[in-house]
N, C-alpha and C. Protein backbone atom coordinates (compact mmCIF):
# COMPACT_ATOMS: atom_id res chain seq x y z
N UNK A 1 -5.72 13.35 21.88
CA UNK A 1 -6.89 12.71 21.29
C UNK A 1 -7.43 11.64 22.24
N UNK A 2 -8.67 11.21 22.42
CA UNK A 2 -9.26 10.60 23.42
C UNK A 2 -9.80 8.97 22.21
N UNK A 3 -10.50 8.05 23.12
CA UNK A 3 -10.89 7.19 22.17
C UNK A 3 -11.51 7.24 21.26
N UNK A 4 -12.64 8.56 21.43
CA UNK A 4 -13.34 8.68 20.69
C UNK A 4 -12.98 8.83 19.32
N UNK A 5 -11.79 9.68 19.34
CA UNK A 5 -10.83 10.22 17.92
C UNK A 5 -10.36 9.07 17.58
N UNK A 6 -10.03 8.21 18.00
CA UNK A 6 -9.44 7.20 17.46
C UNK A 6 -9.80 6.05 16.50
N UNK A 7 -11.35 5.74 16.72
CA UNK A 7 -12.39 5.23 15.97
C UNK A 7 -12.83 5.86 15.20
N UNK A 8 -12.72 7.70 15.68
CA UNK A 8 -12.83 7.62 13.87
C UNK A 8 -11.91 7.43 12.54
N UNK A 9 -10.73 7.42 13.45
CA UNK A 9 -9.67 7.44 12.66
C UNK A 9 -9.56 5.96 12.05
N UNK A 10 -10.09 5.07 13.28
CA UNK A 10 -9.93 3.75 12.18
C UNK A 10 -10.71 3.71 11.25
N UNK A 11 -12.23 4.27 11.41
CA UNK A 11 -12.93 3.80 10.65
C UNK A 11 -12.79 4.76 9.09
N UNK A 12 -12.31 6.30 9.29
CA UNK A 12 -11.86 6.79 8.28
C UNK A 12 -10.70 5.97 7.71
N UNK A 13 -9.66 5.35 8.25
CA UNK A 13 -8.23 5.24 7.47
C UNK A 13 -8.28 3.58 7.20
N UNK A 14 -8.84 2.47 7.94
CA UNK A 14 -8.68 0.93 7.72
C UNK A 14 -8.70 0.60 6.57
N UNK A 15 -9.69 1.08 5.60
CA UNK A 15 -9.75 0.71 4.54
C UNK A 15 -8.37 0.88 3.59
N UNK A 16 -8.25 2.43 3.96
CA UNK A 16 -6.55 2.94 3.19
C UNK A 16 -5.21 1.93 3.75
N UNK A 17 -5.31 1.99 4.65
CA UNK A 17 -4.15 1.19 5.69
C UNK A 17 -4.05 0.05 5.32
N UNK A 18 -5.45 -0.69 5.22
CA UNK A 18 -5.67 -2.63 4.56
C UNK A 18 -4.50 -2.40 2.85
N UNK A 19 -5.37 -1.71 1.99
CA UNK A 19 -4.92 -2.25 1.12
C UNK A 19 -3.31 -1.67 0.87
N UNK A 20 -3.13 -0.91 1.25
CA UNK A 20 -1.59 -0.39 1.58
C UNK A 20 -0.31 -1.51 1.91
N UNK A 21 -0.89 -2.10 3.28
CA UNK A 21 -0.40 -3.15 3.78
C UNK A 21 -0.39 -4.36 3.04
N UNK A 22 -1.43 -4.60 2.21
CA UNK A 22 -1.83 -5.69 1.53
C UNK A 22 -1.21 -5.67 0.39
N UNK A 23 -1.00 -4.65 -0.24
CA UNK A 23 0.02 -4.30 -1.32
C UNK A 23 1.18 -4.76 -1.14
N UNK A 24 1.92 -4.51 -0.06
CA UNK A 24 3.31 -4.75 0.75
C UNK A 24 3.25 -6.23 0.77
N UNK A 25 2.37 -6.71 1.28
CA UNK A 25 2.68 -8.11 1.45
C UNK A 25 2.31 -9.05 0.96
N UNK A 26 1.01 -9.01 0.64
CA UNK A 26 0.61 -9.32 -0.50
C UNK A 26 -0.34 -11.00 0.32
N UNK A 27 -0.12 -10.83 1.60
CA UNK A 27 -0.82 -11.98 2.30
C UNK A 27 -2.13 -11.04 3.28
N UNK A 28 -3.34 -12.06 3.15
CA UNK A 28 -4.31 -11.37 3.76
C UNK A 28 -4.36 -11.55 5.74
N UNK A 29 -3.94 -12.67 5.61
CA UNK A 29 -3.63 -13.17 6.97
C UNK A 29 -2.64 -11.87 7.73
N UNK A 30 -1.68 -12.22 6.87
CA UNK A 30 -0.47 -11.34 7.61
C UNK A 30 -0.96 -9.66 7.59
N UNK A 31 -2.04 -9.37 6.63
CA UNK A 31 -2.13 -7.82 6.82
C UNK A 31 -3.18 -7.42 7.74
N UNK A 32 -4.00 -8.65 8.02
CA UNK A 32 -4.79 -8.37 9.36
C UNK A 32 -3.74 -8.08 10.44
N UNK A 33 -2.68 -8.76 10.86
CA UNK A 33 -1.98 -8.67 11.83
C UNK A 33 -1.60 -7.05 11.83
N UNK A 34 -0.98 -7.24 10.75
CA UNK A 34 -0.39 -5.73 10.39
C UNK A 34 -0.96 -4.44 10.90
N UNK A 35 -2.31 -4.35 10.22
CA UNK A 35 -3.05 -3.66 10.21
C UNK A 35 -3.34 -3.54 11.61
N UNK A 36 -3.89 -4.37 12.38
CA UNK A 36 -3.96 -4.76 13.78
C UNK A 36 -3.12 -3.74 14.87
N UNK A 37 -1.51 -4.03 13.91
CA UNK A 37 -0.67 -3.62 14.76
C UNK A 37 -0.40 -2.30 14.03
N UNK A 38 -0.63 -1.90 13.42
CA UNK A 38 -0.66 -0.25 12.89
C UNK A 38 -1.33 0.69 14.13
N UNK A 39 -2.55 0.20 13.96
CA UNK A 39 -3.93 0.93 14.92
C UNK A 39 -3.08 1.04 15.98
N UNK A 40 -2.89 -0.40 17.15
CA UNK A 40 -2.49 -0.94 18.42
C UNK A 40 -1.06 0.52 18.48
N UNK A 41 -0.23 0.67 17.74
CA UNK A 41 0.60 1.69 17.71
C UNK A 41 0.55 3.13 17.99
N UNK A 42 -1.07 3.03 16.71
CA UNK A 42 -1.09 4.58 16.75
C UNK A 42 -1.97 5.01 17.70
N UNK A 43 -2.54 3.98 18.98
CA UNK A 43 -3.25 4.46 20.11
C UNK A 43 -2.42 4.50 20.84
N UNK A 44 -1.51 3.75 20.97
CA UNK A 44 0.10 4.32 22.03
C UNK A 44 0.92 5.36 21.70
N UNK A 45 0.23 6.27 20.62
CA UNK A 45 1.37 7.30 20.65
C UNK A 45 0.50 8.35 20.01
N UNK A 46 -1.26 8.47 20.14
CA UNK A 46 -1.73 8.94 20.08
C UNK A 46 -1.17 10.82 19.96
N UNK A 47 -0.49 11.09 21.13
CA UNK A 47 -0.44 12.76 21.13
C UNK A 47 0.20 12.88 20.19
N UNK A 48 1.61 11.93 19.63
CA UNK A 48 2.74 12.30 18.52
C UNK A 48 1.73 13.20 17.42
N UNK A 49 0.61 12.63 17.13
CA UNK A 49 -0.07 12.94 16.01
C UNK A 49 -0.86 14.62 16.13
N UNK A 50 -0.90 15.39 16.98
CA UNK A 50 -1.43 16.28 17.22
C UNK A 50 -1.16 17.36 16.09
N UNK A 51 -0.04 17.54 16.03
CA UNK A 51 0.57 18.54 15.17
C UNK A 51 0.64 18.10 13.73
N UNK A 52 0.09 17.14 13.27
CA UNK A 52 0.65 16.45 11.93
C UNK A 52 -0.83 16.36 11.89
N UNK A 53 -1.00 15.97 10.20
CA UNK A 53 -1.98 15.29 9.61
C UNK A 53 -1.77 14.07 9.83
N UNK A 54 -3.27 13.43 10.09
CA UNK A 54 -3.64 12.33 10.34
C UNK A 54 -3.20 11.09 9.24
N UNK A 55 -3.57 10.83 8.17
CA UNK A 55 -3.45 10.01 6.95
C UNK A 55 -2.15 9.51 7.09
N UNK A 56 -1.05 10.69 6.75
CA UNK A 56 0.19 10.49 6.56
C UNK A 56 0.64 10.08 7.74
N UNK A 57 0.68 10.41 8.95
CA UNK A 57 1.31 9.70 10.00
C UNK A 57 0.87 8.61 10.57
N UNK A 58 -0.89 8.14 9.89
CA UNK A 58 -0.98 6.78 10.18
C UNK A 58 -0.32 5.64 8.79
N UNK A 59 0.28 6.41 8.21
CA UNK A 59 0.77 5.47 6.48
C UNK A 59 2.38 5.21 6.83
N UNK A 60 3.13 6.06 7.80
CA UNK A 60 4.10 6.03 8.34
C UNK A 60 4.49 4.90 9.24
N UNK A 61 3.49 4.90 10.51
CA UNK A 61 3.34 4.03 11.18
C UNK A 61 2.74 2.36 10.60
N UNK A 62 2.03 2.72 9.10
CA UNK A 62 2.16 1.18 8.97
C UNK A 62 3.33 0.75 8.33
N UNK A 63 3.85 1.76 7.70
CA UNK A 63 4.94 1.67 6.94
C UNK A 63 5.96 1.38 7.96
N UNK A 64 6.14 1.72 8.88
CA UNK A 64 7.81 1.27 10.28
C UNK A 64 6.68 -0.71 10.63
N UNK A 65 5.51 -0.60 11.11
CA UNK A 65 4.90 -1.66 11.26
C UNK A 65 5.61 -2.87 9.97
N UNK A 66 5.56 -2.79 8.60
CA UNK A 66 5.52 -3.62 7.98
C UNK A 66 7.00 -3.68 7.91
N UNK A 67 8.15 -2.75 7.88
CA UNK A 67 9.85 -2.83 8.17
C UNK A 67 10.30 -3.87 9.17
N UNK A 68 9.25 -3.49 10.28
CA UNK A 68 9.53 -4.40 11.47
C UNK A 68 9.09 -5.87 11.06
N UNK A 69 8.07 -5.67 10.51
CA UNK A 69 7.68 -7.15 10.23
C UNK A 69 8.87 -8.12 9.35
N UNK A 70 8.92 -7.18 8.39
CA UNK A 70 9.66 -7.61 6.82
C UNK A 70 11.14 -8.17 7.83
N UNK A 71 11.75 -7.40 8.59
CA UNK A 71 13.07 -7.73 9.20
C UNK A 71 12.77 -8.73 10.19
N UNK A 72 11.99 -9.09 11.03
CA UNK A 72 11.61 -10.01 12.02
C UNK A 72 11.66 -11.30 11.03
N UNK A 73 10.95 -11.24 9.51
CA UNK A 73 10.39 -12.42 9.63
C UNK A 73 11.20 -11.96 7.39
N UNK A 74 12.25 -13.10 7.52
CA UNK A 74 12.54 -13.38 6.08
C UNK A 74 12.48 -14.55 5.13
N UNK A 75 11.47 -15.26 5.66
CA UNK A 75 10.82 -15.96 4.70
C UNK A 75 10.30 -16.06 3.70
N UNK A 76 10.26 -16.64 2.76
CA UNK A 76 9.50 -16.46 1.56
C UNK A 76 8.21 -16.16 1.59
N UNK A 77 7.37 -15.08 0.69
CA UNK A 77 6.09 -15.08 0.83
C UNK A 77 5.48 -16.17 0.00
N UNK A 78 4.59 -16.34 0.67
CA UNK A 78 3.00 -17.12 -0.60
C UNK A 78 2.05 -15.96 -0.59
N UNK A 79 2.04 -15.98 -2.25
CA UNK A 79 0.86 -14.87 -2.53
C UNK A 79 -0.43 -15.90 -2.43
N UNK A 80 -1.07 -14.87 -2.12
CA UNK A 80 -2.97 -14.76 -1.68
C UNK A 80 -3.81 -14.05 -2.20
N UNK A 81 -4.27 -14.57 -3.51
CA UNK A 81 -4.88 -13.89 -4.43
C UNK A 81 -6.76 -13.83 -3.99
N UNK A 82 -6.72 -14.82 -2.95
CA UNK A 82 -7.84 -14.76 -2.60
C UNK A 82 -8.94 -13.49 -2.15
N UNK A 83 -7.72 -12.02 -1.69
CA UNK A 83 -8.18 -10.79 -1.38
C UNK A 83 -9.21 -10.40 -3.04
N UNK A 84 -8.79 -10.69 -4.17
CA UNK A 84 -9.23 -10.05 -5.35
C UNK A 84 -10.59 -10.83 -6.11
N UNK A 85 -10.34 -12.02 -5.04
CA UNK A 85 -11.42 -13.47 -5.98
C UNK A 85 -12.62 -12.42 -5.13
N UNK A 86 -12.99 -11.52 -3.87
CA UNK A 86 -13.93 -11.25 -3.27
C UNK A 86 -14.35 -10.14 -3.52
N UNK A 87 -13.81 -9.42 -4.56
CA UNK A 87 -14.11 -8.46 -5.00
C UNK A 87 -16.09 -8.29 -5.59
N UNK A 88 -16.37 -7.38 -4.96
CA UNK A 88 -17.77 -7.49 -5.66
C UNK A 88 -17.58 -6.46 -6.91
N UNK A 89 -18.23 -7.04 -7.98
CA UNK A 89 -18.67 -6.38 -8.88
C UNK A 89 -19.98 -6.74 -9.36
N UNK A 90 -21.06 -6.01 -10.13
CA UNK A 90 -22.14 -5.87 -10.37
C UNK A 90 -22.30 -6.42 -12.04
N UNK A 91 -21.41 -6.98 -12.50
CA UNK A 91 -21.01 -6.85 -14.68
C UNK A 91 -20.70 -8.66 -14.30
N UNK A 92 -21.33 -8.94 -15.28
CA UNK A 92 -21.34 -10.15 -15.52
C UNK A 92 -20.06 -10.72 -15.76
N UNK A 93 -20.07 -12.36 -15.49
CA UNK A 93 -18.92 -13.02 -15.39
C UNK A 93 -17.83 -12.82 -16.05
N UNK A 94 -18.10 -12.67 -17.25
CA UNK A 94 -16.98 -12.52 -18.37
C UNK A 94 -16.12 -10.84 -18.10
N UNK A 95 -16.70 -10.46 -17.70
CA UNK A 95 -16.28 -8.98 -17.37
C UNK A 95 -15.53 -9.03 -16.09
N UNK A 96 -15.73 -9.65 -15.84
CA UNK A 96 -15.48 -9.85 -13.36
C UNK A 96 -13.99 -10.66 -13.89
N UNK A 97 -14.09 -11.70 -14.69
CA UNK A 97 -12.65 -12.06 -15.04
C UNK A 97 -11.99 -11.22 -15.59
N UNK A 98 -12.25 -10.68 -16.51
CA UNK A 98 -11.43 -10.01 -17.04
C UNK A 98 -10.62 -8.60 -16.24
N UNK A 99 -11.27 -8.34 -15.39
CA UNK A 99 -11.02 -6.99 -14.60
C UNK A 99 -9.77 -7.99 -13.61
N UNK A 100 -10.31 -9.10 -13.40
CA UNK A 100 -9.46 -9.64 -12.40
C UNK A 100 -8.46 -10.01 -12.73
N UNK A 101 -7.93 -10.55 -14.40
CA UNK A 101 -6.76 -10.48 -14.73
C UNK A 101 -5.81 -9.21 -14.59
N UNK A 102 -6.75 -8.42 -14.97
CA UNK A 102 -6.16 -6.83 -14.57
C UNK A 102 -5.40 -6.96 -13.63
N UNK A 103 -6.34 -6.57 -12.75
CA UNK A 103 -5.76 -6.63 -11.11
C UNK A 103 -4.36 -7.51 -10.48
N UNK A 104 -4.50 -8.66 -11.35
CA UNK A 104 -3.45 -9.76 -10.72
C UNK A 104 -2.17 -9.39 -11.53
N UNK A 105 -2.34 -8.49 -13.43
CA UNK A 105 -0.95 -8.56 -13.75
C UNK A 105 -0.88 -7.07 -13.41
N UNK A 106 -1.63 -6.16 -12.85
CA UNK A 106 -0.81 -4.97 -12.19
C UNK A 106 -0.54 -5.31 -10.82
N UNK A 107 -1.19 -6.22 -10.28
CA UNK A 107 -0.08 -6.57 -8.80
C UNK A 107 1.24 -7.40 -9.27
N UNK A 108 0.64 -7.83 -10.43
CA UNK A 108 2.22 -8.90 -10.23
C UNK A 108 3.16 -7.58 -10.83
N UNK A 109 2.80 -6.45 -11.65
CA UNK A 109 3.89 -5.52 -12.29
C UNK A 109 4.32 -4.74 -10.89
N UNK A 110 3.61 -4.31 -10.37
CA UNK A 110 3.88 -3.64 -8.80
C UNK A 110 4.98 -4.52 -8.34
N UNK A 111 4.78 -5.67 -7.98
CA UNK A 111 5.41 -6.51 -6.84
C UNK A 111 6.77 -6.75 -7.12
N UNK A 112 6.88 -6.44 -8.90
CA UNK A 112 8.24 -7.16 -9.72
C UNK A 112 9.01 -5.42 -9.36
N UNK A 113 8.53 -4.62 -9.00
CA UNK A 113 9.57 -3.51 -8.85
C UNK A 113 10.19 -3.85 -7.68
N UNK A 114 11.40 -2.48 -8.11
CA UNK A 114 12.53 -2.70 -6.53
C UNK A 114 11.64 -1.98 -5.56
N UNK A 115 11.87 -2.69 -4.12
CA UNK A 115 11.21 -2.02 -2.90
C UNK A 115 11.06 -0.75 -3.12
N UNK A 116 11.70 0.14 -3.28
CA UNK A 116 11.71 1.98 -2.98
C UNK A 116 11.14 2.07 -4.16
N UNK A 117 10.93 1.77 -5.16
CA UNK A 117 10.02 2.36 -6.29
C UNK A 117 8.18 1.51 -5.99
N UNK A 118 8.58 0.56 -5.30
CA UNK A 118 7.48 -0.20 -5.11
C UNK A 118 6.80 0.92 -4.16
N UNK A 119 7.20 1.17 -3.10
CA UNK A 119 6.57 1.72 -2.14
C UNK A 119 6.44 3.21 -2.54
N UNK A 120 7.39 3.74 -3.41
CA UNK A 120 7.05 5.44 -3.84
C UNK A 120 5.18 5.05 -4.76
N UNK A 121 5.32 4.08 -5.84
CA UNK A 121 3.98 4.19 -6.31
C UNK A 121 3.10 3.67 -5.94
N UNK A 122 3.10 2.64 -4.42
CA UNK A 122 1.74 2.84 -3.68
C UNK A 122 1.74 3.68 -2.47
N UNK A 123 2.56 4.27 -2.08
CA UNK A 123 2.30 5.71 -1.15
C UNK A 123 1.42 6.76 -2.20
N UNK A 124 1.94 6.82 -2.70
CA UNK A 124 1.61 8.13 -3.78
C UNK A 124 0.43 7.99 -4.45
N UNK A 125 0.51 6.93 -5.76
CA UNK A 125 -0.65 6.99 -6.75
C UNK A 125 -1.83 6.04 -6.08
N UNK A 126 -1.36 5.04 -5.11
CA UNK A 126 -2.82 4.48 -4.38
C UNK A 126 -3.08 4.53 -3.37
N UNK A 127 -2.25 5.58 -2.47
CA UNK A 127 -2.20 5.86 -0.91
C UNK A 127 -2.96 7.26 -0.88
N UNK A 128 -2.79 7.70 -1.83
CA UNK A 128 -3.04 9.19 -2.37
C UNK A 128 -2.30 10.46 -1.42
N UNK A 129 -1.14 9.78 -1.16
CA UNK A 129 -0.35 10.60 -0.45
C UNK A 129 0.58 11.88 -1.00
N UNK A 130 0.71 12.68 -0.62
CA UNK A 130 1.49 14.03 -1.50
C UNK A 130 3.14 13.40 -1.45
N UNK A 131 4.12 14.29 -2.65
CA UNK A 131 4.90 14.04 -2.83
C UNK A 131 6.09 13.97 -1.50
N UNK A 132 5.62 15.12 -0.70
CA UNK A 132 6.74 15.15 0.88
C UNK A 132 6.08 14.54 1.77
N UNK A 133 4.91 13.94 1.64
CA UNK A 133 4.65 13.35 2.70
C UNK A 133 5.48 11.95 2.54
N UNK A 134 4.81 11.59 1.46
CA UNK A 134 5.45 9.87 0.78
C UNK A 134 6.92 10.10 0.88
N UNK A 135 7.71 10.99 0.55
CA UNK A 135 9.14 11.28 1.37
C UNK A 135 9.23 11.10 2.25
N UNK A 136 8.84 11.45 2.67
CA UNK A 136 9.27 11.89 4.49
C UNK A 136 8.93 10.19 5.56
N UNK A 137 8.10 9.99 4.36
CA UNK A 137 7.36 8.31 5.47
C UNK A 137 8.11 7.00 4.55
N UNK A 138 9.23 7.62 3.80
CA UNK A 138 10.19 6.47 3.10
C UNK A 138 11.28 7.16 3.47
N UNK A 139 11.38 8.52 4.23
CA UNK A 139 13.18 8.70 4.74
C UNK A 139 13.93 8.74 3.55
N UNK A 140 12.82 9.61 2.29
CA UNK A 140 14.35 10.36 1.29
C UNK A 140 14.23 11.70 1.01
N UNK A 141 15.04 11.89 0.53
CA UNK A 141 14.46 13.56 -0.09
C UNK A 141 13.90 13.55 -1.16
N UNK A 142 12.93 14.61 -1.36
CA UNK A 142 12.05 15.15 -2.26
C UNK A 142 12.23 14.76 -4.00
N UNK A 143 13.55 15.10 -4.02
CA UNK A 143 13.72 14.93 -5.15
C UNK A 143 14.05 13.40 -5.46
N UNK A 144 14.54 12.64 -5.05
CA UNK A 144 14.71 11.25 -4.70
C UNK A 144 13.58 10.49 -4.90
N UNK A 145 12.28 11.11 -4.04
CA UNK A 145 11.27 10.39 -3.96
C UNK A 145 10.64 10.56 -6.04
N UNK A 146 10.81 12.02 -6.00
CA UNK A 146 10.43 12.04 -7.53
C UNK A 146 10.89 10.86 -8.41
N UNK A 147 12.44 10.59 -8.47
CA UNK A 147 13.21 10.06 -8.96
C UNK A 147 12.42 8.68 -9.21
N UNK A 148 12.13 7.83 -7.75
CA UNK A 148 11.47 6.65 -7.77
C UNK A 148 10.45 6.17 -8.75
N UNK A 149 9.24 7.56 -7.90
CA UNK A 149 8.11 7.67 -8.89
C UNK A 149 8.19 7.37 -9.99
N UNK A 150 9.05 8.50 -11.15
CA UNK A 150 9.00 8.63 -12.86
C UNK A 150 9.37 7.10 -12.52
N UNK A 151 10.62 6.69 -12.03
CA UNK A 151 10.79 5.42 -12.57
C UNK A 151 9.66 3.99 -12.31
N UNK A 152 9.38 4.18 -11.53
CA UNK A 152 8.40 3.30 -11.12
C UNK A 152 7.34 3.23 -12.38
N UNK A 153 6.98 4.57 -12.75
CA UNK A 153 5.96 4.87 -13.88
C UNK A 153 6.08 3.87 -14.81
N UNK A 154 7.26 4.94 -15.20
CA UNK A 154 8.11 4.57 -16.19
C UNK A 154 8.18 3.05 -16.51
N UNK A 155 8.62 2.06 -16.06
CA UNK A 155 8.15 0.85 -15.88
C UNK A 155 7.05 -0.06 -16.28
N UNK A 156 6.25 0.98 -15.56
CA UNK A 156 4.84 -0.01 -15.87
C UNK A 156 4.41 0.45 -17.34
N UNK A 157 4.88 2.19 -17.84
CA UNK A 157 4.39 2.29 -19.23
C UNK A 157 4.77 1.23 -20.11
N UNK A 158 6.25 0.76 -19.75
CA UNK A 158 6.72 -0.09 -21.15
C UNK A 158 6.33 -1.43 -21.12
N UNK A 159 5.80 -1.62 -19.91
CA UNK A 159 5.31 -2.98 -19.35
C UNK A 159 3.60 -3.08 -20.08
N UNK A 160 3.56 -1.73 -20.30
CA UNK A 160 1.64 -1.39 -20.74
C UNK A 160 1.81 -1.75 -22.32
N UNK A 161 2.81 -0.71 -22.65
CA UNK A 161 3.07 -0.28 -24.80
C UNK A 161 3.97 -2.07 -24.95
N UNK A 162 4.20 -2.97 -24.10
CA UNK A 162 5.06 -4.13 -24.41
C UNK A 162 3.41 -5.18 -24.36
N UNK A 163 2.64 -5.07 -23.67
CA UNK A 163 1.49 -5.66 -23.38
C UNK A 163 0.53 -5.29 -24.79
N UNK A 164 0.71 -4.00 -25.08
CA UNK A 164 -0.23 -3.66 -26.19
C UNK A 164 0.09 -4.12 -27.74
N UNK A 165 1.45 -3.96 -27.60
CA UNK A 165 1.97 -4.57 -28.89
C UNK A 165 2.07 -6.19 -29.41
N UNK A 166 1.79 -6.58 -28.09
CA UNK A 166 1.72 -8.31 -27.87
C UNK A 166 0.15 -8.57 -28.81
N UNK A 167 -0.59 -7.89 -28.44
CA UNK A 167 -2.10 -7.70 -28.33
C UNK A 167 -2.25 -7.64 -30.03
């Protein structure tokens, strides 16, 4: 692939890659870097990708990107909710909050899972990645990765029917 392929690839995948990363870390600062260093990667190893689909082996590479990060650096995070305050929406105020509570208690339900279920349900249900790919770019088997998933689901349903019954 030449440069040319490569821009389109950012400009097809950045958006997927941002909030992926941003999911993971949950800092906007740090997922510019990230992200940064996703791309910077996948132009150094450009040919690896020839034989593979594109998506998944750039979700891979942010995925080893953010491992490396996560192990380099074990500090506590500060969340940065500021990514969601910029959200445009078109529905009046009362509505723009309310969507945004959304948003903040399904990140905070995301974030409260264990890593491997964390990362099976944003590979999958917001990466829109297939079931062996999202395997294969978390290093389990198939059925394993299933395993995560239901549970991961699973989770947030009782976290939903525990929210509704509050209500």
């Amino acid at each position: 692939m030449d440069r040319y392929s490569l821009d389109r690839i950012y400009q097809a995948y950045f958006k997927d890659v941002y909030r992926y990363l941003f999911s993971l870390c949950l800092h906007h600062h740090t997922t510019q870097d990230l992200v940064q260093e996703t791309f910077y990667r996948a132009y150094l190893h450009l040919e690896i990708c020839k034989d593979e689909k594109v998506k998944p082996w750039l979700f891979r590479v942010a995925y080893n990107v953010f491992i490396d990060w996560k192990r380099k650096d074990n500090r506590s995070l500060v969340l940065d909710n500021s990514f969601f305050h910029h959200l445009a929406d078109p529905n009046n105020p009362e509505e723009q909050m309310l969507r945004l509570e959304q948003i903040n208690e399904i990140r905070s339900i995301i974030s409260s899972l264990p890593e491997q279920q964390k990362q099976a349900i944003l590979l999958h249900d917001f990466g829109g990645l297939t079931y062996q790919e999202a395997a294969d770019i978390m290093g389990v088997r198939l059925s394993q990765f299933k395993i995560l998933l239901f549970r991961a689901r699973q989770k947030l349903r009782r976290h939903n029917e525990r929210t509704e019954l509050d209500e």
